[in-house]
C-alpha atoms as a PDB file:
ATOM      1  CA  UNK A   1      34.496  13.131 -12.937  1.00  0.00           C
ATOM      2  CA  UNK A   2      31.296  11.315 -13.994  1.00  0.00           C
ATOM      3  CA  UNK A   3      31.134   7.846 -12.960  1.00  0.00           C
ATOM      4  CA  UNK A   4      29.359   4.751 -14.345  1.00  0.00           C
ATOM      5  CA  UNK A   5      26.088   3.271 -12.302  1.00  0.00           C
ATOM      6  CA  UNK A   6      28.508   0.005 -11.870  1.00  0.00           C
ATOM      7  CA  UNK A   7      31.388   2.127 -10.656  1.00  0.00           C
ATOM      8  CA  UNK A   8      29.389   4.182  -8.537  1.00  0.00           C
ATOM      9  CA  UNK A   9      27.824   0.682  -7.015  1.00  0.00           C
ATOM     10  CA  UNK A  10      31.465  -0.494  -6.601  1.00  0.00           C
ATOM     11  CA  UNK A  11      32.940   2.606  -4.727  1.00  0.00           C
ATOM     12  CA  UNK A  12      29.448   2.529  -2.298  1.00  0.00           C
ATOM     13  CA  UNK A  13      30.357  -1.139  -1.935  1.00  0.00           C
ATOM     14  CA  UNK A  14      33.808  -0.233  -1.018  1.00  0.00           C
ATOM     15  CA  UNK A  15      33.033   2.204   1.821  1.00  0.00           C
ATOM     16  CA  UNK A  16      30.511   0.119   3.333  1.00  0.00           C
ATOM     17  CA  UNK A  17      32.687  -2.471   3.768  1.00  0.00           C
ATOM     18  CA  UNK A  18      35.390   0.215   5.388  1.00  0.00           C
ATOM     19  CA  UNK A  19      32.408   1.439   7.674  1.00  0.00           C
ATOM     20  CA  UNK A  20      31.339  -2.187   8.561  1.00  0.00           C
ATOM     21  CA  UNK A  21      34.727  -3.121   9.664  1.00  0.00           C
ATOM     22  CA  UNK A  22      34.966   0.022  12.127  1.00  0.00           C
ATOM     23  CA  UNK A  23      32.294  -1.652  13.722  1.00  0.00           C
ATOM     24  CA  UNK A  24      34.025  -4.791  14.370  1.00  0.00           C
ATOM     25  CA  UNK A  25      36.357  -4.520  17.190  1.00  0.00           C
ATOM     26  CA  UNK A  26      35.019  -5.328  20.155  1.00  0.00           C
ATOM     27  CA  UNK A  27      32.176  -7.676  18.605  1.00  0.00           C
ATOM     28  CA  UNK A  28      31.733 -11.034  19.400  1.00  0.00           C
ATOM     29  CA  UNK A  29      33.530 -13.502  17.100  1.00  0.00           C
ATOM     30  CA  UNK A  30      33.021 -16.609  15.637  1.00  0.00           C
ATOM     31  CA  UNK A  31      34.722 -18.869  13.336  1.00  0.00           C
ATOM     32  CA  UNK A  32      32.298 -21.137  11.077  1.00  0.00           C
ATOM     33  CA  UNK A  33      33.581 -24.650  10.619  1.00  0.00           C
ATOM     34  CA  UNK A  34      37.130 -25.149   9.344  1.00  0.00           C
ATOM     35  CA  UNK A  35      36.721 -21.967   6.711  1.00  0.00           C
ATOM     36  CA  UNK A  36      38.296 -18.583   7.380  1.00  0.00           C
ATOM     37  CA  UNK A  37      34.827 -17.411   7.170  1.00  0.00           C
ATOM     38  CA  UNK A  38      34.546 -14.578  10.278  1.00  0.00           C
ATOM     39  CA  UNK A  39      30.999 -14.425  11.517  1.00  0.00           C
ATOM     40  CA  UNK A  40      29.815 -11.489  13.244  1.00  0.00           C
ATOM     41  CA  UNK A  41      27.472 -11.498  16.242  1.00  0.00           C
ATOM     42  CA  UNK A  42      25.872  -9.027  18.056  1.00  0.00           C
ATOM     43  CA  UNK A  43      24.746 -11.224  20.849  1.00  0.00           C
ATOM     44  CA  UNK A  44      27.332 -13.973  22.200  1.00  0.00           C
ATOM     45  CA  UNK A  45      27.358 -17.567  21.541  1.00  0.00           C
ATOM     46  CA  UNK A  46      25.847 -20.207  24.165  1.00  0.00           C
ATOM     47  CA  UNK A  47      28.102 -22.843  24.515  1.00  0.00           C
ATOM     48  CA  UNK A  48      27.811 -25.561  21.407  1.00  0.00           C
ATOM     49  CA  UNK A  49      26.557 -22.637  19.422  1.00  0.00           C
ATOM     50  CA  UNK A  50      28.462 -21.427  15.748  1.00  0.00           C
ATOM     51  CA  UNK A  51      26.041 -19.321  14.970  1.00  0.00           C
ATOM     52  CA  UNK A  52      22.972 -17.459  15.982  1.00  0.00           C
ATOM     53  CA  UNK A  53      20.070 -15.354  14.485  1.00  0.00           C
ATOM     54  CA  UNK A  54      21.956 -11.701  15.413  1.00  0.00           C
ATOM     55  CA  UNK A  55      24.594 -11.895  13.187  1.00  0.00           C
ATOM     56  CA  UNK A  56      25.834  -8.138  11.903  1.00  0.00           C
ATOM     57  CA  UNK A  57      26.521  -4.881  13.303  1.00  0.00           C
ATOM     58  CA  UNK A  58      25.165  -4.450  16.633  1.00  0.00           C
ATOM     59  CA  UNK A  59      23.215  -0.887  15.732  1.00  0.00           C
ATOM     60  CA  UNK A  60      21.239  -3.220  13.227  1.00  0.00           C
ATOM     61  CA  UNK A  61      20.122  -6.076  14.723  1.00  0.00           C
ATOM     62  CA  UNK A  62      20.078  -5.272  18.525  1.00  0.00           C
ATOM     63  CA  UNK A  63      17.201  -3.383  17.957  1.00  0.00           C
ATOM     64  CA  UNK A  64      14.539  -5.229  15.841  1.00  0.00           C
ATOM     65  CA  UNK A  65      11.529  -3.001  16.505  1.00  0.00           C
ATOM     66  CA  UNK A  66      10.000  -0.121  14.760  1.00  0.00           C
ATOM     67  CA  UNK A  67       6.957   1.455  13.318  1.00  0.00           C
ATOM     68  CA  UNK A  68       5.032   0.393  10.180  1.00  0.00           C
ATOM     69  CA  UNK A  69       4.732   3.511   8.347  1.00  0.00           C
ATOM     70  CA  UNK A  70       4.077   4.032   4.333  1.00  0.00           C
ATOM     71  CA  UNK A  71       2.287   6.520   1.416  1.00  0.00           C
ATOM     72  CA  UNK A  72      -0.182   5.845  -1.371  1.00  0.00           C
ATOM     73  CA  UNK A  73      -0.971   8.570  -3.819  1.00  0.00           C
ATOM     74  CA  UNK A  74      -2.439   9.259  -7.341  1.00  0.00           C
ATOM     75  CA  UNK A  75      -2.833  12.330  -8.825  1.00  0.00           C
ATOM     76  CA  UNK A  76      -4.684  11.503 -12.135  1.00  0.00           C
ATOM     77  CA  UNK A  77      -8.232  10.693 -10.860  1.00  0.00           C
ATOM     78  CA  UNK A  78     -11.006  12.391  -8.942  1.00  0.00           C
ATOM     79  CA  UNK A  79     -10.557  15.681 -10.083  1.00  0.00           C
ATOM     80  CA  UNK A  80      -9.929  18.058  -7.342  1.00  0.00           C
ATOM     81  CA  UNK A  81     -10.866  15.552  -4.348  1.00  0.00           C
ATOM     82  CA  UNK A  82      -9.604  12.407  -5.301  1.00  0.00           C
ATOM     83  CA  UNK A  83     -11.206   9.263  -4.791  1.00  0.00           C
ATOM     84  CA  UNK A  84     -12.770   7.221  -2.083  1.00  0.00           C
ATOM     85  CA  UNK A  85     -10.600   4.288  -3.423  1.00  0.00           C
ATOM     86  CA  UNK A  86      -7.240   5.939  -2.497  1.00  0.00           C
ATOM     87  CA  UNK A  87      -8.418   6.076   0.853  1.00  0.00           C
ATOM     88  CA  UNK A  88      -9.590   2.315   1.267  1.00  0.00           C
ATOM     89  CA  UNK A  89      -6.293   1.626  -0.428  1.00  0.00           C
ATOM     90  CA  UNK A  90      -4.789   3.159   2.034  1.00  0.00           C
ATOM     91  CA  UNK A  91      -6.639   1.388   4.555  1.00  0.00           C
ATOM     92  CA  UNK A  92      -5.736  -1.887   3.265  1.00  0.00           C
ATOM     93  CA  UNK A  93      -2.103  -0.762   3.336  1.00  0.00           C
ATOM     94  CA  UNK A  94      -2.452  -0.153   6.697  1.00  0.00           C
ATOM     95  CA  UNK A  95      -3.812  -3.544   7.499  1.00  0.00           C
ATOM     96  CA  UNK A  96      -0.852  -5.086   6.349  1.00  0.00           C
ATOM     97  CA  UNK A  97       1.635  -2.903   8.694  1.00  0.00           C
ATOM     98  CA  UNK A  98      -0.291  -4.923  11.408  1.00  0.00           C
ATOM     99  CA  UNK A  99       3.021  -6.951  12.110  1.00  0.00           C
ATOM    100  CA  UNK A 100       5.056  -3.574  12.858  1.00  0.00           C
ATOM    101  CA  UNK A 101       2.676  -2.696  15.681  1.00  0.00           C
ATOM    102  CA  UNK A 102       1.777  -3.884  18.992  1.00  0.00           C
ATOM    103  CA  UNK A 103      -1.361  -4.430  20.960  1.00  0.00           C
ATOM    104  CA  UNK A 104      -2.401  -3.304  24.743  1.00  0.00           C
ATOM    105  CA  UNK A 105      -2.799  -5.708  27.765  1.00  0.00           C
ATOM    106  CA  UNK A 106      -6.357  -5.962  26.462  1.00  0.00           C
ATOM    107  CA  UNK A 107      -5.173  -7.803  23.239  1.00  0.00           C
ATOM    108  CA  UNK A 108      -7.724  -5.042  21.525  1.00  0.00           C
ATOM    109  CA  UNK A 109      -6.348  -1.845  21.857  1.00  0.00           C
ATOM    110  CA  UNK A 110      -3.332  -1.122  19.807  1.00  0.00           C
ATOM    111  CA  UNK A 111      -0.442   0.898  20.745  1.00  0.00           C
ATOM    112  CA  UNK A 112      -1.973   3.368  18.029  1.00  0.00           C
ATOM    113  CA  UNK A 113      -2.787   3.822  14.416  1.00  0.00           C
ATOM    114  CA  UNK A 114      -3.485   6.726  12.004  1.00  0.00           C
ATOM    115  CA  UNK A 115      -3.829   8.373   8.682  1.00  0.00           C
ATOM    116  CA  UNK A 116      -3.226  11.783   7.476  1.00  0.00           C
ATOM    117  CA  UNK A 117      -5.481  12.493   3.924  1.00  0.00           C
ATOM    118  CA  UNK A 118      -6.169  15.993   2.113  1.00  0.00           C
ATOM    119  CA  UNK A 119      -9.032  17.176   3.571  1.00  0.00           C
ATOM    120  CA  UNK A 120     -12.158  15.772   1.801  1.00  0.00           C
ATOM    121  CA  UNK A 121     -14.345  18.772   1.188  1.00  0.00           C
ATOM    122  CA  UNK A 122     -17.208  16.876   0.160  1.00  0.00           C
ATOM    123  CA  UNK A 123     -17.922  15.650   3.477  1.00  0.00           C
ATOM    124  CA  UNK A 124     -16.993  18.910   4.880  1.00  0.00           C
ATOM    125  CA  UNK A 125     -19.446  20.825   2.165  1.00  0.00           C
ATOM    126  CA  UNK A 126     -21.559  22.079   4.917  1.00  0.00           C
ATOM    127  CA  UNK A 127     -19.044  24.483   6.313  1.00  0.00           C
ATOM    128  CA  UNK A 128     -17.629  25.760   2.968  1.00  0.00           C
ATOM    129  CA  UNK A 129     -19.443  28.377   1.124  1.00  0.00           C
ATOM    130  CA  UNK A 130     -17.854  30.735  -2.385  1.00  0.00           C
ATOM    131  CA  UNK A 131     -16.368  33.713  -0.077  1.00  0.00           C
ATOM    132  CA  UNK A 132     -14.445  30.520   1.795  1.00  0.00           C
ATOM    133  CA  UNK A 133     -14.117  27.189  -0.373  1.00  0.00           C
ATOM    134  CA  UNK A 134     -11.327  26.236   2.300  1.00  0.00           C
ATOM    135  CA  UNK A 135     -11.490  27.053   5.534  1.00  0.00           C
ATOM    136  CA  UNK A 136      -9.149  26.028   8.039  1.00  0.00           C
ATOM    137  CA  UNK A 137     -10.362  22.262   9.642  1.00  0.00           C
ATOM    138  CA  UNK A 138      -9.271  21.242  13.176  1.00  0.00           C
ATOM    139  CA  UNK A 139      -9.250  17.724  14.603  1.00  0.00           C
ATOM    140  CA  UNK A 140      -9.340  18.112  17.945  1.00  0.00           C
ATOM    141  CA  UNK A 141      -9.270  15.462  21.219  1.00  0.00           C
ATOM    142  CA  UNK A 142     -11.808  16.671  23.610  1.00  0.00           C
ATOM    143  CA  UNK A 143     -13.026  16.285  27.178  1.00  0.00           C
ATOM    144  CA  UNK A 144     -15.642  13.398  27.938  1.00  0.00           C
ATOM    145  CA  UNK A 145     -17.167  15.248  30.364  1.00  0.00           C
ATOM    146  CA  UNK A 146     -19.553  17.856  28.810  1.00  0.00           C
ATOM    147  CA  UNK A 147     -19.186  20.650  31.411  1.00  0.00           C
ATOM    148  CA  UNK A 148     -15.539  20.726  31.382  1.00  0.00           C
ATOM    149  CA  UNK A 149     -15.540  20.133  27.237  1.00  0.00           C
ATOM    150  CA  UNK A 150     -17.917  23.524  26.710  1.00  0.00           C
ATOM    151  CA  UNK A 151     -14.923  25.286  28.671  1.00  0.00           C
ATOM    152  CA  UNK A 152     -12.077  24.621  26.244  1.00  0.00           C
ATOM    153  CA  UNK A 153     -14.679  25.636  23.358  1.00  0.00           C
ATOM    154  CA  UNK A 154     -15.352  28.501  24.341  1.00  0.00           C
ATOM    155  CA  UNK A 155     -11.755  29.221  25.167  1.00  0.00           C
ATOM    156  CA  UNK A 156     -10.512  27.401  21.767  1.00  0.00           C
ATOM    157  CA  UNK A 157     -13.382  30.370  20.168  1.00  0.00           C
ATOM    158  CA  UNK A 158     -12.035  32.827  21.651  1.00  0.00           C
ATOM    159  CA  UNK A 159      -8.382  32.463  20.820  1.00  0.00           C
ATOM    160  CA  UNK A 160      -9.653  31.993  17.545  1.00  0.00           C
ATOM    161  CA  UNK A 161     -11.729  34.915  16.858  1.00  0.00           C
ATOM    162  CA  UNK A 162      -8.925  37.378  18.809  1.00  0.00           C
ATOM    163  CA  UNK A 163      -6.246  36.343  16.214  1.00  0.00           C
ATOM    164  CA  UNK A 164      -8.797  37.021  13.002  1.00  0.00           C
ATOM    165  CA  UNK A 165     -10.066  33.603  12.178  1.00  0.00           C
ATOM    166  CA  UNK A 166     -13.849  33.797  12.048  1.00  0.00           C
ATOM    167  CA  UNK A 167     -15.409  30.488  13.801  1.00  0.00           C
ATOM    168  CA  UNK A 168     -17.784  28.564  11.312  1.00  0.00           C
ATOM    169  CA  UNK A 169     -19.153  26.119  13.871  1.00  0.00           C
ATOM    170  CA  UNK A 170     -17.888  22.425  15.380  1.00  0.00           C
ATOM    171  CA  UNK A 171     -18.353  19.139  13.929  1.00  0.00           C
ATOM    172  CA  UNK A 172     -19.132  16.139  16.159  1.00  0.00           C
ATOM    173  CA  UNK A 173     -17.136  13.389  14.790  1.00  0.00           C
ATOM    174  CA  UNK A 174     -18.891  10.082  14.356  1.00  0.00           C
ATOM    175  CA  UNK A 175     -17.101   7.419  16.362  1.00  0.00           C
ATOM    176  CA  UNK A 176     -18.229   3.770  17.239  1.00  0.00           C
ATOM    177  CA  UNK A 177     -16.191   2.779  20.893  1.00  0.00           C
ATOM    178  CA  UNK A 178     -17.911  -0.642  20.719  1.00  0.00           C
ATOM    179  CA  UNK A 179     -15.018  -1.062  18.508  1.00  0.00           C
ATOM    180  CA  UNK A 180     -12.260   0.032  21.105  1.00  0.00           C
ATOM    181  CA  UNK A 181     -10.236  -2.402  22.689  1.00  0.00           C
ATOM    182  CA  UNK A 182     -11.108  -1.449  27.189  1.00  0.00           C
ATOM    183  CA  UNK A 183      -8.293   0.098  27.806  1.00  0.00           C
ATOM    184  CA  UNK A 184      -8.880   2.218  25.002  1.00  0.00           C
ATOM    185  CA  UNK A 185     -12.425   3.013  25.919  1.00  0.00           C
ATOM    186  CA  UNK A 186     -11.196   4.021  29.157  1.00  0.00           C
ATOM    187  CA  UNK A 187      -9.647   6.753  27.877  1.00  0.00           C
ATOM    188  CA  UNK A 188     -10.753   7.610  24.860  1.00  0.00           C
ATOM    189  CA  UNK A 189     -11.527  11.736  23.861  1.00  0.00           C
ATOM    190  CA  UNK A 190     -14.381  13.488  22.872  1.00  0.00           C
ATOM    191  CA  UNK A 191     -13.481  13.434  19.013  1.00  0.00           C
ATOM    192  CA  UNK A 192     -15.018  16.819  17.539  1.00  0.00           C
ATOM    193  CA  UNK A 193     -13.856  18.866  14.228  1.00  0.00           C
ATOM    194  CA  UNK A 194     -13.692  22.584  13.916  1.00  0.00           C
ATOM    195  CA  UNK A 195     -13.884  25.234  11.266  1.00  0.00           C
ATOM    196  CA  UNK A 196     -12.704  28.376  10.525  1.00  0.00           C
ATOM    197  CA  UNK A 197     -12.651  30.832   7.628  1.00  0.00           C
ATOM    198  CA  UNK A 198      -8.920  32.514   6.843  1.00  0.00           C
ATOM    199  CA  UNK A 199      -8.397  36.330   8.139  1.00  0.00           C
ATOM    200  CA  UNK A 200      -9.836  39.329   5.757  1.00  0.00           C
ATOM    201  CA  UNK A 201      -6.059  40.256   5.286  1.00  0.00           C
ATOM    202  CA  UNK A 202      -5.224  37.189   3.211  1.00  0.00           C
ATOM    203  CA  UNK A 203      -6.814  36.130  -0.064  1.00  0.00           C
ATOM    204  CA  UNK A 204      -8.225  32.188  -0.197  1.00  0.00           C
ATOM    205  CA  UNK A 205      -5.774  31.041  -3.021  1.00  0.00           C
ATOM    206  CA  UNK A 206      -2.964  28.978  -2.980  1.00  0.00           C
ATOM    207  CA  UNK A 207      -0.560  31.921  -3.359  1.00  0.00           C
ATOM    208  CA  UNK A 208      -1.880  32.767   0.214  1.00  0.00           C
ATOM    209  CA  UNK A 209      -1.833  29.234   1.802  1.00  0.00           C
ATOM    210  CA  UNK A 210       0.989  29.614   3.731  1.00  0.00           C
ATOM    211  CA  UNK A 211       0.290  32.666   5.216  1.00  0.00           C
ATOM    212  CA  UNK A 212      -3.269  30.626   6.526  1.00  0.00           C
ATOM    213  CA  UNK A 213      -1.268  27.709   7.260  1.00  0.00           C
ATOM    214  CA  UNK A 214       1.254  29.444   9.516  1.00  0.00           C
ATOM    215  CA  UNK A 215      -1.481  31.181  10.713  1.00  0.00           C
ATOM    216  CA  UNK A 216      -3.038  28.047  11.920  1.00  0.00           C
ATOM    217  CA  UNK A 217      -0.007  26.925  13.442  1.00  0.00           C
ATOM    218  CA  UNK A 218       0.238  29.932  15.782  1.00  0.00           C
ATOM    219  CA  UNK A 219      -3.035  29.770  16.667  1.00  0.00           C
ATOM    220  CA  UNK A 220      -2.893  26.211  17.530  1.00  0.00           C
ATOM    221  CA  UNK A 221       0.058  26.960  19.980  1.00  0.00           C
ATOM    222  CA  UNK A 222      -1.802  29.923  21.478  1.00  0.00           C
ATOM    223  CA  UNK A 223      -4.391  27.637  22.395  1.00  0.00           C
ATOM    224  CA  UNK A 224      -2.632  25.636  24.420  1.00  0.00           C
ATOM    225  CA  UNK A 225      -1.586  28.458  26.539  1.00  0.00           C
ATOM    226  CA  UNK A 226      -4.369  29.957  26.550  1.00  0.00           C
ATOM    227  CA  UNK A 227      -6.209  26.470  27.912  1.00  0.00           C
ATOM    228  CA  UNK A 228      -2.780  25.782  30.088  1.00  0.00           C
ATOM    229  CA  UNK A 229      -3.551  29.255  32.057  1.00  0.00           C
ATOM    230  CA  UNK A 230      -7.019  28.310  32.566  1.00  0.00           C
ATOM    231  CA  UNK A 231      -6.071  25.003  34.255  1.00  0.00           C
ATOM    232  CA  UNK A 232      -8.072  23.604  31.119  1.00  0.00           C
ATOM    233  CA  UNK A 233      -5.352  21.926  29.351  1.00  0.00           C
ATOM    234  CA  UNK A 234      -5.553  18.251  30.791  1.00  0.00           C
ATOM    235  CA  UNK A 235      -6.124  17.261  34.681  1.00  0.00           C
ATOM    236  CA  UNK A 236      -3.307  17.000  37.174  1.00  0.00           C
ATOM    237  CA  UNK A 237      -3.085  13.122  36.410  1.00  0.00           C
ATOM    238  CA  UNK A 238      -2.531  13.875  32.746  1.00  0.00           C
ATOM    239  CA  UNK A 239      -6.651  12.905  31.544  1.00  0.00           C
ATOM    240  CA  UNK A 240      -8.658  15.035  30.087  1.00  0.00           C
ATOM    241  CA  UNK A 241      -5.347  16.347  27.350  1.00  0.00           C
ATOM    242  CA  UNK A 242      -6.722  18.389  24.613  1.00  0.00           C
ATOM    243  CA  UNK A 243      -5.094  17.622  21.981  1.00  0.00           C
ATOM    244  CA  UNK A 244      -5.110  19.011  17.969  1.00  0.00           C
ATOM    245  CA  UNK A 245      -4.546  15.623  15.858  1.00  0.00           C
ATOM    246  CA  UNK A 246      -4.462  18.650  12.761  1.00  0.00           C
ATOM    247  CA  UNK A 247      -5.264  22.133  12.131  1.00  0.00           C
ATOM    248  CA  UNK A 248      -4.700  22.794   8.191  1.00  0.00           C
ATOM    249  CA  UNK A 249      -6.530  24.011   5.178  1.00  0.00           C
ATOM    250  CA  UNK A 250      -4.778  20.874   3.572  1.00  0.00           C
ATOM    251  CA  UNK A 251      -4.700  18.110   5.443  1.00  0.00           C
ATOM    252  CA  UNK A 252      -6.609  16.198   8.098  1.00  0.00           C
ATOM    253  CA  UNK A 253      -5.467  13.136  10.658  1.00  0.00           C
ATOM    254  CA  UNK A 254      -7.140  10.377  12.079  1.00  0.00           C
ATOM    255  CA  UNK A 255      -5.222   8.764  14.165  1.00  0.00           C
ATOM    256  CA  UNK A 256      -6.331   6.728  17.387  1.00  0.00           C
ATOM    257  CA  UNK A 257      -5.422   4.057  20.415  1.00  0.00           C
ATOM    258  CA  UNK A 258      -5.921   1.788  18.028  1.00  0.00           C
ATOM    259  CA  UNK A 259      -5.085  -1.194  15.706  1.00  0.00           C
ATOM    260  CA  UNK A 260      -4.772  -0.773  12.292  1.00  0.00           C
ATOM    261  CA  UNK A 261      -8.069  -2.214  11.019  1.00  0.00           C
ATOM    262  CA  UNK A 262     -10.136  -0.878  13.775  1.00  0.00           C
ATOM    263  CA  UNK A 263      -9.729   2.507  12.723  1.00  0.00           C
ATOM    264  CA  UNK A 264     -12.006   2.877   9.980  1.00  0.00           C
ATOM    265  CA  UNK A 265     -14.504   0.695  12.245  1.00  0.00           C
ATOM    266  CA  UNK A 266     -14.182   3.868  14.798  1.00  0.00           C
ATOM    267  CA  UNK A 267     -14.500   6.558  12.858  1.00  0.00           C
ATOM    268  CA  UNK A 268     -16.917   6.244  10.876  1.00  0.00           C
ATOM    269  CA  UNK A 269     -16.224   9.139   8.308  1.00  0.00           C
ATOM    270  CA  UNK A 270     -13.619   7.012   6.684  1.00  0.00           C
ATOM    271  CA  UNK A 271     -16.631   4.955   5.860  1.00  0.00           C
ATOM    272  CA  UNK A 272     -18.089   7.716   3.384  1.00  0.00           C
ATOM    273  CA  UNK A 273     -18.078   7.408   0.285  1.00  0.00           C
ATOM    274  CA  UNK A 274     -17.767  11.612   0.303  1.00  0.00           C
ATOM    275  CA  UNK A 275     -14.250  10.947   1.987  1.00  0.00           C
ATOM    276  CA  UNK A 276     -12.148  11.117  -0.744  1.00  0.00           C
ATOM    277  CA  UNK A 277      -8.280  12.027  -1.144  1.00  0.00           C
ATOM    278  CA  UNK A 278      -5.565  11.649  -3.228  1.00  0.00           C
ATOM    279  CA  UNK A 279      -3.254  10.702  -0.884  1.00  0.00           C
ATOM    280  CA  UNK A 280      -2.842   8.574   2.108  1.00  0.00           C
ATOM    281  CA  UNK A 281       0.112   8.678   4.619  1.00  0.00           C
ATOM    282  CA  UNK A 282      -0.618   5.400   7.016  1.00  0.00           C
ATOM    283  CA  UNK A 283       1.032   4.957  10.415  1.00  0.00           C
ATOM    284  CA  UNK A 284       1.097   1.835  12.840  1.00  0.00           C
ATOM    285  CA  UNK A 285       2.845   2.201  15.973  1.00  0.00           C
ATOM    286  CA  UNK A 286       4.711   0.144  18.121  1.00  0.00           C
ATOM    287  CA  UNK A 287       5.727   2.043  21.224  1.00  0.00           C
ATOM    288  CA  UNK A 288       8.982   1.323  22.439  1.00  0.00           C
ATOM    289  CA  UNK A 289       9.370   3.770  25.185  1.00  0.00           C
ATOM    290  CA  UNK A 290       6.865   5.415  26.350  1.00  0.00           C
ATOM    291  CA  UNK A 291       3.237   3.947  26.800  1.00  0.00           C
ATOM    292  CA  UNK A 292       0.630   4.143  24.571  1.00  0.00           C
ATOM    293  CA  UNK A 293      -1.663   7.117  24.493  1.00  0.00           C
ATOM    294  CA  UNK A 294      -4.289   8.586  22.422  1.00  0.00           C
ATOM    295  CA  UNK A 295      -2.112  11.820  21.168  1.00  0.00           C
ATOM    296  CA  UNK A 296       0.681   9.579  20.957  1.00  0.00           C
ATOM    297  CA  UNK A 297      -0.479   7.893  17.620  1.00  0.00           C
ATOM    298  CA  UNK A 298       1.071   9.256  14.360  1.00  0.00           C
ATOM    299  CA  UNK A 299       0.573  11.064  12.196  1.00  0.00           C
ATOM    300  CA  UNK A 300       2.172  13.858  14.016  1.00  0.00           C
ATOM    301  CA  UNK A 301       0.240  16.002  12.149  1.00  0.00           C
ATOM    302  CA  UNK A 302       2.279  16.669   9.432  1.00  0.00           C
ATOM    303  CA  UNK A 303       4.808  14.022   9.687  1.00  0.00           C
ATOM    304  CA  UNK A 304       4.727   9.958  10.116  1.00  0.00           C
ATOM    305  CA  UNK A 305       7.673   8.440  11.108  1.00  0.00           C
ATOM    306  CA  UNK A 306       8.763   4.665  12.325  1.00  0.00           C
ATOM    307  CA  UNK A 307      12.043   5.539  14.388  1.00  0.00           C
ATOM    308  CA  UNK A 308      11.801   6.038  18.767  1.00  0.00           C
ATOM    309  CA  UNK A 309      14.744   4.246  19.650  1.00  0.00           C
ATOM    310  CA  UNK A 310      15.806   3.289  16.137  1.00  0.00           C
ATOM    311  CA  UNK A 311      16.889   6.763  14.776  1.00  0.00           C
END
């Protein structure tokens, strides 16, 4: 049976209604004036009171916060890359989800703040070549302390080179903390990128991305055992976490302790004209319960979401 668009809207209307009257036994209840009118309240009235600002289902407005979380895209410019101006749109986007997030202590640091892009290979141009136009990118939290930071590398290396992924060389990201917030500066990584080309046994074409991609993925979670075993991983108080923001041939996060508009004030890549994209998945966080961290700011790699307690 086909149904009309105002039919279809009447039958949805119909079993809402049913599934918001499930809800209302055991509610707290309020009659409005002299009407039959039946308010419903999450939160009970104070004495005087016919009304208050939590009327509806309890699941809906007992729990006001979330995440600010949203996607820009276009397809039809840029060519290959995309454009530098879907990223600053992006940006700006981000800006605006300033109200779903929440600061630190500090007033500065932000309960974190990220975007994921595609990759932009012009910025990256140095570490792509004609035998490997795409080579696998990873955005890695590091160590602060130097000694302890060459460790995981040459770990991280290894791992990589025993499971066939050739190591093209690290990337010092370019960071400004005068921009961080202190608590953020406190504990803020070692921000470095790393490359690698795809193993011999799979062609660099898209028909062959997944097999890098999945690749990547295992690799990624070898790591971590790898630098877990060696006592390498983070430091018995929890400092020191490495942590992969990304590891794709597609896509790239940055993502930070941060609020919204300091992030392109911190990394400075997303400065560059050469960062270009043609799409932009934005994230501001508002940490509901667990405390912010730098890992703990979304993207989560492949996936932005504005839920916690609310889903």
């Amino acid at each position: 049976m086909h149904l009309g668009h105002a039919a279809m809207m009447a039958v949805i209307a119909a079993a809402s209604t049913s599934a918001f009257q499930t809800h209302v036994n055991g509610r707290h209840m309020a009659k409005v004036g002299s009407s039959a009118t039946t308010v419903l309240n999450a939160f009970p009235l104070k004495d005087g009171e016919t009304r208050n600002m939590f009327e509806g289902p309890a699941p809906l407005v007992r729990e006001r916060d979330a995440c600010g979380v949203g996607f820009i895209a276009n397809t039809k410019s840029g060519e290959e890359f995309g454009t530098h101006k879907v990223l600053t749109q992006g940006l700006t986007a981000l800006d605006c989800m300033e109200h779903r997030g929440a600061c630190g202590g500090d007033g500065i640091s932000g309960d974190g703040a990220g975007i994921m892009t595609q990759i932009p290979w012009k910025l990256f141009s140095e570490y792509r070549s004609d035998n490997c136009p795409q080579p696998g990118v990873g955005m890695v939290f590091l160590p602060q302390g130097e000694a302890r930071r060459d460790e995981v590398k040459a770990v991280i290396e290894k791992v990589c080179e025993a499971n066939e992924l050739e190591f093209l060389g690290w990337r010092e990201v370019p960071v400004d903390p005068a921009t961080l917030g202190p608590m953020a500066r406190d504990v803020v990584p070692s921000m470095w990128q790393m490359f690698v080309k795809a193993p011999a046994r799979l062609e660099d074409d898209e028909e062959t991305r997944d097999g890098f991609e999945r690749t990547l993925y295992l690799v990624r979670r070898r790591i971590a055992v790898e630098l877990k075993n060696e006592g390498l991983l983070k430091q018995e108080d929890g400092s020191d976490e490495v942590y992969f923001a990304s590891f794709s041939s597609q896509t790239i996060v940055y993502k930070g302790m941060v609020q919204g508009c300091v992030l392109p004030q911190f990394y400075k890549d997303l400065q560059d004209e050469d960062f270009t994209t043609k799409f932009v998945i934005y994230h501001r966080r508002f940490s509901t319960n667990t405390n912010p961290k730098w890992p703990l700011a979304q993207p989560m790699r492949v996936v932005g979401q504005n839920g916690e307690i609310n889903t």
